[in-house]
Protein backbone atom coordinates (compact mmCIF):
# COMPACT_ATOMS: atom_id res chain seq x y z
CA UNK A 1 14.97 20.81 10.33
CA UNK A 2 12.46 18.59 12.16
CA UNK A 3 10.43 16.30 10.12
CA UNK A 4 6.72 15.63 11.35
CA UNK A 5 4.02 13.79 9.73
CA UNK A 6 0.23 13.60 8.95
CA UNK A 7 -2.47 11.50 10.37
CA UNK A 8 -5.63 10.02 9.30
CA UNK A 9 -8.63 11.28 11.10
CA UNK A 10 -9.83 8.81 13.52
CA UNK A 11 -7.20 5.75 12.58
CA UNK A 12 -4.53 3.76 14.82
CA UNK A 13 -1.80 5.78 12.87
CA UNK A 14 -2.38 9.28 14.55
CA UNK A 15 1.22 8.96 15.61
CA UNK A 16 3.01 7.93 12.91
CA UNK A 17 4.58 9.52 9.98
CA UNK A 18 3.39 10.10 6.02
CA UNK A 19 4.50 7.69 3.77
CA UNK A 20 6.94 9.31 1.46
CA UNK A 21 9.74 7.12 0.81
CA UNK A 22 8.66 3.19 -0.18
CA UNK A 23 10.95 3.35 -2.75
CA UNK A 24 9.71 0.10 -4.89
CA UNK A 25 6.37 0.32 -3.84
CA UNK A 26 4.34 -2.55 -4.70
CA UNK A 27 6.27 -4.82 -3.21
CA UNK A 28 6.91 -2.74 0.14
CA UNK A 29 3.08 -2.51 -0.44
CA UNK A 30 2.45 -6.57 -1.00
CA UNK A 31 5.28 -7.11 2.07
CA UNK A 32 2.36 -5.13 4.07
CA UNK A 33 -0.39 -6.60 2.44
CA UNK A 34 0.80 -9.91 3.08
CA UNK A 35 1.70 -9.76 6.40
CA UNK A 36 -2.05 -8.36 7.20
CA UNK A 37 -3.54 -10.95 5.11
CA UNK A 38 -2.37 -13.89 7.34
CA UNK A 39 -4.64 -12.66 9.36
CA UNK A 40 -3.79 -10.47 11.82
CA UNK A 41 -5.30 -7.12 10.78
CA UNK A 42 -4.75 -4.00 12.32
CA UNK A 43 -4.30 -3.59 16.06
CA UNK A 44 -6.66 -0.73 18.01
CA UNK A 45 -4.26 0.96 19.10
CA UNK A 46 -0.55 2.32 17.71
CA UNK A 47 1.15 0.33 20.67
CA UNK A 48 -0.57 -2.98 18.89
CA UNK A 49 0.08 -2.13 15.48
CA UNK A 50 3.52 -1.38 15.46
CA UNK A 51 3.51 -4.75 16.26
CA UNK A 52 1.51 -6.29 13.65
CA UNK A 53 3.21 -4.21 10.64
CA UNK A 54 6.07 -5.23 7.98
CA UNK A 55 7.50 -1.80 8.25
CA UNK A 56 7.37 0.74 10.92
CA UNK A 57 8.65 4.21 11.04
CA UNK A 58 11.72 4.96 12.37
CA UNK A 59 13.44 8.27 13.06
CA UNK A 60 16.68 8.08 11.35
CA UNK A 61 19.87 7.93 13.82
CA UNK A 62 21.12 10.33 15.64
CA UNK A 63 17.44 11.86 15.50
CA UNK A 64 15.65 12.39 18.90
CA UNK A 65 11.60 11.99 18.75
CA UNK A 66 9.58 14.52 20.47
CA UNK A 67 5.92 14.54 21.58
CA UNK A 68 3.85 17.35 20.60
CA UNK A 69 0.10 18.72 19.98
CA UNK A 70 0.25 17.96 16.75
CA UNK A 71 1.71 14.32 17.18
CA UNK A 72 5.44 12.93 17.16
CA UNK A 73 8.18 14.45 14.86
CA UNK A 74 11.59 13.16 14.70
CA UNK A 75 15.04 15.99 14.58
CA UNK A 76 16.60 14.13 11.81
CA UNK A 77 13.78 12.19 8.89
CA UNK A 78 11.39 9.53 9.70
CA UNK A 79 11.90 6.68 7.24
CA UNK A 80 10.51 3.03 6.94
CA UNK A 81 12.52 0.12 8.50
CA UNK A 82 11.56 -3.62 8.23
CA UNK A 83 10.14 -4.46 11.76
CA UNK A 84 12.42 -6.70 13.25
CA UNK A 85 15.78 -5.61 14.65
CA UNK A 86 17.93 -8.47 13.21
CA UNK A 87 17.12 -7.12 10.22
CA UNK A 88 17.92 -3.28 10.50
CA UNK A 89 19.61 -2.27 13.64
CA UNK A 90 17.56 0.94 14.31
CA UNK A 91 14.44 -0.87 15.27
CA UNK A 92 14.68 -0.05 18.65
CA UNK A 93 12.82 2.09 21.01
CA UNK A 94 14.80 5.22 21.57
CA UNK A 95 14.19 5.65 17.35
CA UNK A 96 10.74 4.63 17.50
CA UNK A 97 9.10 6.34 20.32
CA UNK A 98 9.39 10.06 22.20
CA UNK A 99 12.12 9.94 25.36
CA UNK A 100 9.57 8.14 28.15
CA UNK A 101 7.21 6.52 26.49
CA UNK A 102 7.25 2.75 25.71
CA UNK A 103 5.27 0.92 23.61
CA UNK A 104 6.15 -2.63 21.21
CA UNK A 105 7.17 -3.38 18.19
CA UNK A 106 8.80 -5.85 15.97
CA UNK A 107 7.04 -8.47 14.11
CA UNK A 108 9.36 -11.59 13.53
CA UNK A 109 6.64 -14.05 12.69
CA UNK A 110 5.31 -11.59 9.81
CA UNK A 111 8.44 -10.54 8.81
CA UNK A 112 9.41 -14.24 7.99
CA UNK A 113 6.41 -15.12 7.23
CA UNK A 114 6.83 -13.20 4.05
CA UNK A 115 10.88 -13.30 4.23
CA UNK A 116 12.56 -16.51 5.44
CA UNK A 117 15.01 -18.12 3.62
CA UNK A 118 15.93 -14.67 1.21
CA UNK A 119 18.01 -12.42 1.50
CA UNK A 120 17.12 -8.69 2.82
CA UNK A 121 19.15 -5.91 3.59
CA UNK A 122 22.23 -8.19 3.14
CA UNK A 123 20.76 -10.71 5.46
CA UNK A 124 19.74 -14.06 5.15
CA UNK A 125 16.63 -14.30 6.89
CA UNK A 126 16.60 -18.31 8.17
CA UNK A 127 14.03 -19.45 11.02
CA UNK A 128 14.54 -22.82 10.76
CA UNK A 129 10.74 -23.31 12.92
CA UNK A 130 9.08 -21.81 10.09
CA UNK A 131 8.59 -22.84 6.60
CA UNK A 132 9.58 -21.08 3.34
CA UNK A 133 8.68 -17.47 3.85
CA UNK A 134 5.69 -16.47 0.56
CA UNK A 135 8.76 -14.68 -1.50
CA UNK A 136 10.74 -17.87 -1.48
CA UNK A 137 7.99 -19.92 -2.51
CA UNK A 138 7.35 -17.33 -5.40
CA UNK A 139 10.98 -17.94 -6.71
């Protein structure tokens, strides 16, 4: 069963799907907030804000993405992946966009920005270029 997802009238997230997972919410929430409070705000367009986001949606693996009037749906279930491949292997492009169409994504210096130096999805985050990321100067 294919899995599509709402939009928001007139917003950069016409093509992307409805938030029904964030399991632990706030702090998926405050990972977002955070990374758009240092200042880099929403792109115009999806292509820019993919890159500018903590999490992105990501159709789940093997899923194929398909283009359609009523936006993108994905054959297996969208769900939300931290945006930066080290960190879950599935951010990449074949799970993020429909077959021929490109666009960018992954955020390392928001992603650490809030994460270096913990550990996330079993994985020690560690830029050594950047400082403590905000949730290990909270601990």
């Amino acid at each position: 069963m294919e899995e599509s997802y709402g939009a928001v009238e007139g917003a950069a997230f016409t093509e992307s799907p409805v938030n029904t997972f964030l399991a632990g919410v706030l702090t998926q929430l405050e990972d977002m907030g955070l990374v758009l409070y240092r200042g880099k705000g929403l792109g115009p367009d999806l292509a820019s804000t993919l890159r500018e986001l903590y999490y992105i949606p990501v159709c789940t693996p093997p899923g194929t993405i398909s283009s359609g009037t009523k936006g993108w749906t994905c054959s297996t279930k969208w769900y939300w992946a931290v945006n930066e491949p080290s960190v879950d292997t599935n951010v990449q492009s074949k799970y993020i966009f429909p077959s021929g169409t490109t666009g960018k994504f992954g955020n390392h210096a928001g992603v650490f920005y809030v994460s270096n130096g913990i550990i996330l999805n079993g994985i020690l985050l560690n830029d050594p270029s950047l400082g403590p990321g905000v949730r290990k100067q909270l601990q």
